[in-house]
Structure formats: C-alpha cells, structure tokens
Protein backbone atom coordinates (compact mmCIF):
# COMPACT_ATOMS: atom_id res chain seq x y z
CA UNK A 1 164.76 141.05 74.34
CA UNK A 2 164.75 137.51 73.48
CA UNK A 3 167.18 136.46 70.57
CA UNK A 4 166.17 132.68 68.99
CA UNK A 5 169.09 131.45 67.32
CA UNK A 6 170.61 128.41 65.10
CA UNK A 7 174.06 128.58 64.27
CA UNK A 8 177.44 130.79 64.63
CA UNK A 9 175.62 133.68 66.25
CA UNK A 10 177.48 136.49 64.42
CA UNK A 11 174.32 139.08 64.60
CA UNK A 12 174.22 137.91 68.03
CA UNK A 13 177.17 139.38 68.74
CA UNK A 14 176.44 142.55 66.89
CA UNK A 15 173.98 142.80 69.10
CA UNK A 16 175.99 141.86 72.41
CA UNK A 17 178.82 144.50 71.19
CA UNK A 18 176.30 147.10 70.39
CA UNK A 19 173.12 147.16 71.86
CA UNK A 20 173.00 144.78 75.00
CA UNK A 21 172.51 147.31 78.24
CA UNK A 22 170.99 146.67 81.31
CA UNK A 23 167.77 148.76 81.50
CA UNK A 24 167.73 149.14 78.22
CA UNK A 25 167.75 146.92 75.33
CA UNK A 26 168.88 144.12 77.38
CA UNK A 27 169.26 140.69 76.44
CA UNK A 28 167.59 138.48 78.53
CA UNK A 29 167.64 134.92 77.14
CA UNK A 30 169.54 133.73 74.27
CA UNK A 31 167.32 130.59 72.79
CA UNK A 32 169.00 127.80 70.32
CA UNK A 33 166.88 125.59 68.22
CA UNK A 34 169.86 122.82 68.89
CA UNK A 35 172.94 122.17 71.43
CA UNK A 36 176.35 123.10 70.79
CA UNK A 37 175.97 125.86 68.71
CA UNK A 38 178.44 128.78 68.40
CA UNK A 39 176.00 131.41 69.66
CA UNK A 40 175.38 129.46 73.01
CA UNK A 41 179.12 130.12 73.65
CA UNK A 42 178.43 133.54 72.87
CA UNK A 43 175.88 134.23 74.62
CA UNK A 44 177.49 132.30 77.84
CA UNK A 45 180.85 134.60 77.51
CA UNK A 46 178.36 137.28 77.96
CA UNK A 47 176.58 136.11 80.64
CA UNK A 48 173.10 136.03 78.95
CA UNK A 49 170.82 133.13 79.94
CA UNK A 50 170.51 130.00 77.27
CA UNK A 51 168.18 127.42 76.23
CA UNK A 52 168.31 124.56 73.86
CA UNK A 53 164.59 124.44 72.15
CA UNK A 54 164.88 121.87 69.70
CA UNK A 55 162.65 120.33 67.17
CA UNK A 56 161.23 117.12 69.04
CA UNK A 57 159.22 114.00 67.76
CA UNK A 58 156.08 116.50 68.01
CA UNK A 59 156.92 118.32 65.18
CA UNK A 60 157.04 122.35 64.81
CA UNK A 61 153.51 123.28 66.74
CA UNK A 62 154.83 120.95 69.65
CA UNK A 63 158.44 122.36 69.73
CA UNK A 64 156.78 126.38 69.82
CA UNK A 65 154.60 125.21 72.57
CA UNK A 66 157.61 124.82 74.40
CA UNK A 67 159.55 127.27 72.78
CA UNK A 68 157.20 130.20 73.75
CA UNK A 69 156.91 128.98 77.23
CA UNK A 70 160.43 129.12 77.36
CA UNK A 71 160.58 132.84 75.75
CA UNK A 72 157.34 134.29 77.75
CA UNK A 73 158.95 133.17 81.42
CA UNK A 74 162.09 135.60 80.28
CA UNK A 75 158.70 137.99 79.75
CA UNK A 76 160.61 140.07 76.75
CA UNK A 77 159.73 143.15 74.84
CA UNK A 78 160.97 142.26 71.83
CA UNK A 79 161.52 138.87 70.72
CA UNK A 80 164.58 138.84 67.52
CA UNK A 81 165.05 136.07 65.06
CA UNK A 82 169.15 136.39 64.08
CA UNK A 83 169.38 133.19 62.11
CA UNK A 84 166.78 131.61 63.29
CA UNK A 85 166.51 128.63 60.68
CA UNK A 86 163.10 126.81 61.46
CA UNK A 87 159.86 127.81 60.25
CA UNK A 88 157.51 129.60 63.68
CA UNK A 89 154.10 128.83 63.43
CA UNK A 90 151.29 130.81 64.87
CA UNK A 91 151.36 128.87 68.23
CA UNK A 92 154.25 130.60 69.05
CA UNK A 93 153.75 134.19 66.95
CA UNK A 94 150.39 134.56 68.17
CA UNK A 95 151.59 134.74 71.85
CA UNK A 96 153.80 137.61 71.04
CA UNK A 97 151.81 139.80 68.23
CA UNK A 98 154.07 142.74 67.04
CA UNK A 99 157.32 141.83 69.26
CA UNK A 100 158.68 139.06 67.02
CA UNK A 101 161.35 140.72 64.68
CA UNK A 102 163.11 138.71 61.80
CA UNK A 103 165.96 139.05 59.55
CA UNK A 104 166.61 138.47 56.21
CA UNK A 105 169.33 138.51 53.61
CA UNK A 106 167.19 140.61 50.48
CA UNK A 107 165.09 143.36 49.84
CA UNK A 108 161.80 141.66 50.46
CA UNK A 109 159.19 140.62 48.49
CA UNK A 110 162.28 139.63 46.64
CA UNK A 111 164.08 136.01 47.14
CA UNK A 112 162.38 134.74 50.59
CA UNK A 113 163.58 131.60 51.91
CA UNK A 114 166.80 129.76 52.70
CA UNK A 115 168.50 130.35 49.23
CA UNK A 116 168.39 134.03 49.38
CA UNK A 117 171.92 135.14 48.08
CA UNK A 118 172.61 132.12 45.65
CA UNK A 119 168.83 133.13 44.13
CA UNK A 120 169.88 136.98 43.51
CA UNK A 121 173.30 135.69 41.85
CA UNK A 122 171.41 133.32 39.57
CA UNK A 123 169.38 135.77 38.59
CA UNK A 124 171.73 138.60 37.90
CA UNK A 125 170.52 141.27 39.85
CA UNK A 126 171.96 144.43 40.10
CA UNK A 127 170.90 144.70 43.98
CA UNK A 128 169.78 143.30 46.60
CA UNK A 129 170.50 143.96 50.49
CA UNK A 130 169.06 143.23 53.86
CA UNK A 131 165.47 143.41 55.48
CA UNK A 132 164.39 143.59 59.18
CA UNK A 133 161.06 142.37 58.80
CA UNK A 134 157.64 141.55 61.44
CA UNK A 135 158.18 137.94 61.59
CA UNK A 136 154.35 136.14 59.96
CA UNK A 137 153.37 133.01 59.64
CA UNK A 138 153.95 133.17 55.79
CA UNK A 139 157.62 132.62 55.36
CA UNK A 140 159.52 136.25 55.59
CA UNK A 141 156.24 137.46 54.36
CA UNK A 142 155.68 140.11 57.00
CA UNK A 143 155.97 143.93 56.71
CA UNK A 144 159.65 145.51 56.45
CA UNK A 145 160.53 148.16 58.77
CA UNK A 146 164.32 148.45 57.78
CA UNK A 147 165.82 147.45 54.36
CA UNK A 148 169.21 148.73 52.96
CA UNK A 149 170.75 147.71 49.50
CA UNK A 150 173.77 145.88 48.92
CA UNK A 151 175.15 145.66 45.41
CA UNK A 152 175.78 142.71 43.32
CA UNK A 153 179.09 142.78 42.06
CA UNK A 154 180.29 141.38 38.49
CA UNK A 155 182.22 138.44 39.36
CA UNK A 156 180.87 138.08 42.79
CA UNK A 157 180.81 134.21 44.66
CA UNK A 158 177.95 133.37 46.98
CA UNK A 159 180.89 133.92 49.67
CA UNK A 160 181.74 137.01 48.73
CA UNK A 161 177.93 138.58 48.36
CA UNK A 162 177.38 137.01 52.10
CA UNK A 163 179.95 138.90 53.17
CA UNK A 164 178.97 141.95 52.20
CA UNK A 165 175.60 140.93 52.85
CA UNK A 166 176.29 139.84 56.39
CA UNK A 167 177.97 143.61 56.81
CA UNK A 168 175.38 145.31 56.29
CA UNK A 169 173.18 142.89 58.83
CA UNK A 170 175.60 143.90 61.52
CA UNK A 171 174.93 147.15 61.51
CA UNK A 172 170.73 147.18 60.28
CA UNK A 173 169.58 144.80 63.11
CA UNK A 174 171.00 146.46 66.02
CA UNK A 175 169.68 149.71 64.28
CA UNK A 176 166.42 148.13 64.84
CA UNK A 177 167.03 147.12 68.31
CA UNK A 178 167.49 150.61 69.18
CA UNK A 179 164.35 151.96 67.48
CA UNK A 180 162.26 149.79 68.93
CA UNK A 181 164.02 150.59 72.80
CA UNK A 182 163.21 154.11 71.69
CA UNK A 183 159.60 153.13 70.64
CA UNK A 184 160.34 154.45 66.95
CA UNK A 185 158.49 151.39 65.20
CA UNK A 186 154.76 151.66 65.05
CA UNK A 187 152.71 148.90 63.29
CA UNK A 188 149.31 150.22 62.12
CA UNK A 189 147.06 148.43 63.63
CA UNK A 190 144.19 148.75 60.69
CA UNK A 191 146.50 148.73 57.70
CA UNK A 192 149.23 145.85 58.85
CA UNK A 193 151.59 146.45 56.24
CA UNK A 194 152.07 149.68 56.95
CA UNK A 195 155.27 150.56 59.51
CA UNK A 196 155.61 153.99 60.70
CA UNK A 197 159.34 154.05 61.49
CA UNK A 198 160.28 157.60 63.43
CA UNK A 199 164.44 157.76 63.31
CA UNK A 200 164.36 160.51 65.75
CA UNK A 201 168.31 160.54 66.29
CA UNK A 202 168.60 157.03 66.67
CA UNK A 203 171.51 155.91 64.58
C-alpha cells in the first residue's frame, strides 16, 4: 500500500507496528503533502520509501497529476489516506477507483470536514467515533466500510475527545488494512454505497 500523509504520522505508525509485512500488506511508499513532517521520519526509521508531493503554483489538479504519478510508479493495491489534509480531486481518484481508503474522526454522514471533534462537542452529542471510508471526490462523502463509536464524555475538551478518538483510529485502520490484504471488502459495483465487509477471522 501507499499511505499519503500530512503531519505527525501517528496512524502511520499504527500501521508500521501492526500491519507492515513484506508480502503482505506491505508498505511501499510513504507520500507527504509537505517536507519535514513527523511521518517522513517515521516512515525513514522504517525503511519505507518517501516523497514530498506538495501543493505547487498549479493548484490541487496540478499537484495530483504529480501526486498519482508518484503513487502509480510504487504500483500499490491499496492506496490509505492517514491524515491526509488536502482535498484529492478526481485526477488523482479516478486513476485508482476502489483502492483509495480514507479516515475520519466521526460516524459519517455526521460532522465531515476538518472540524470534526470540536463540531460533535458543540453540539452535545452523546457519540460519535471513527469511520474508514472509500475516499470520493465529495469531501468524506464516500461509503463507510468500518465505523466504531466513541463516547462523548460530560466535561470532555477537544483534547481529551481526540484522544480517545485517535485510540480508537489506531486500532480501526489497521483493521482495515488487514481486510482488504484478506480481500474481505467488496464494493458493489451497481449499488456504490453498498460495502460487503466479510470479517472472516480477521481481527
């Protein structure tokens, strides 16, 4: 797999400690969208290849030009969004229909976009939780195939929701790694919302 990045890389490590075998769900190029991030020292202390993709003078369709030309040479399976934080359009999704995974801090449809966690405090929700989601053109708008709950606590900070929040990522996405290596996750290909996910033993 291919996992696009942005910041400290902390599901990119979840994945490096728990998933990342050769000949299986290998990772084969760790991609930032700028220099000096965190997760390119991650991904270095594992050995994993890097690239700095960033957003250029072209503006978003430019930058996925390259940015799939970059991904597509590593020729990937599965291509994983783990805090990705730039907007894909569909010069880069199109290349890769049904292999570009994202995830997100809610229980989609609910709270999409940057301000997930601050939006479920504000509005006083009892839950909310994590989705591993097809990544779409409309912002986190694409099927889910894994969601778990997290609760809201009375009291709780932004900090201490993420925390929990960021828990529970740790754990879903390399859940969804593995189901996918298995070839548990089948997209219907005439109703696209629909996700047939098969757990077949795979924790």
């Amino acid at each position: 797999m291919a996992v696009l990045v942005s910041g400290s890389g902390t599901n990119l490590q979840s994945l490096i400690d728990h998933v990342h075998r050769p000949g299986h769900a290998q990772i084969v190029l760790v991609v930032s969208s700028k220099d000096g991030t965190k997760a390119l020292q991650r991904a270095g202390r594992a050995d994993i290849a890097t690239q700095v993709v960033a957003l250029g003078e072209g503006g978003r369709e430019e930058r996925d030009v390259r940015l799939a030309e970059a991904v597509d040479a590593a020729a990937p399976d599965l291509i994983v969004l783990a805090g990705w934080m730039s907007i894909l359009t569909a010069g880069f999704l199109d290349r890769f229909p049904d292999r570009v995974i994202n995830l997100h801090p809610s229980l989609l449809p609910a709270f999409p976009g940057m301000h997930a966690i601050e939006e479920a405090l504000e509005w006083g929700v009892r839950l909310t939780g994590v989705t591993v989601h097809y990544a779409e053109v409309e912002v986190d708008g694409g099927p889910p195939i894994l969601q778990e709950p997290v609760a809201v606590l009375y009291g709780d900070t932004a900090e201490s929701l993420r925390e929990r929040v960021r828990e529970v990522e740790h754990r879903l996405l390399p859940r969804a790694v593995r189901l996918f290596a298995a070839g548990n996750v089948l997209r219907d290909p005439d109703r696209r919302r629909r996700v047939r996910v098969d757990d077949g033993g795979v924790g």
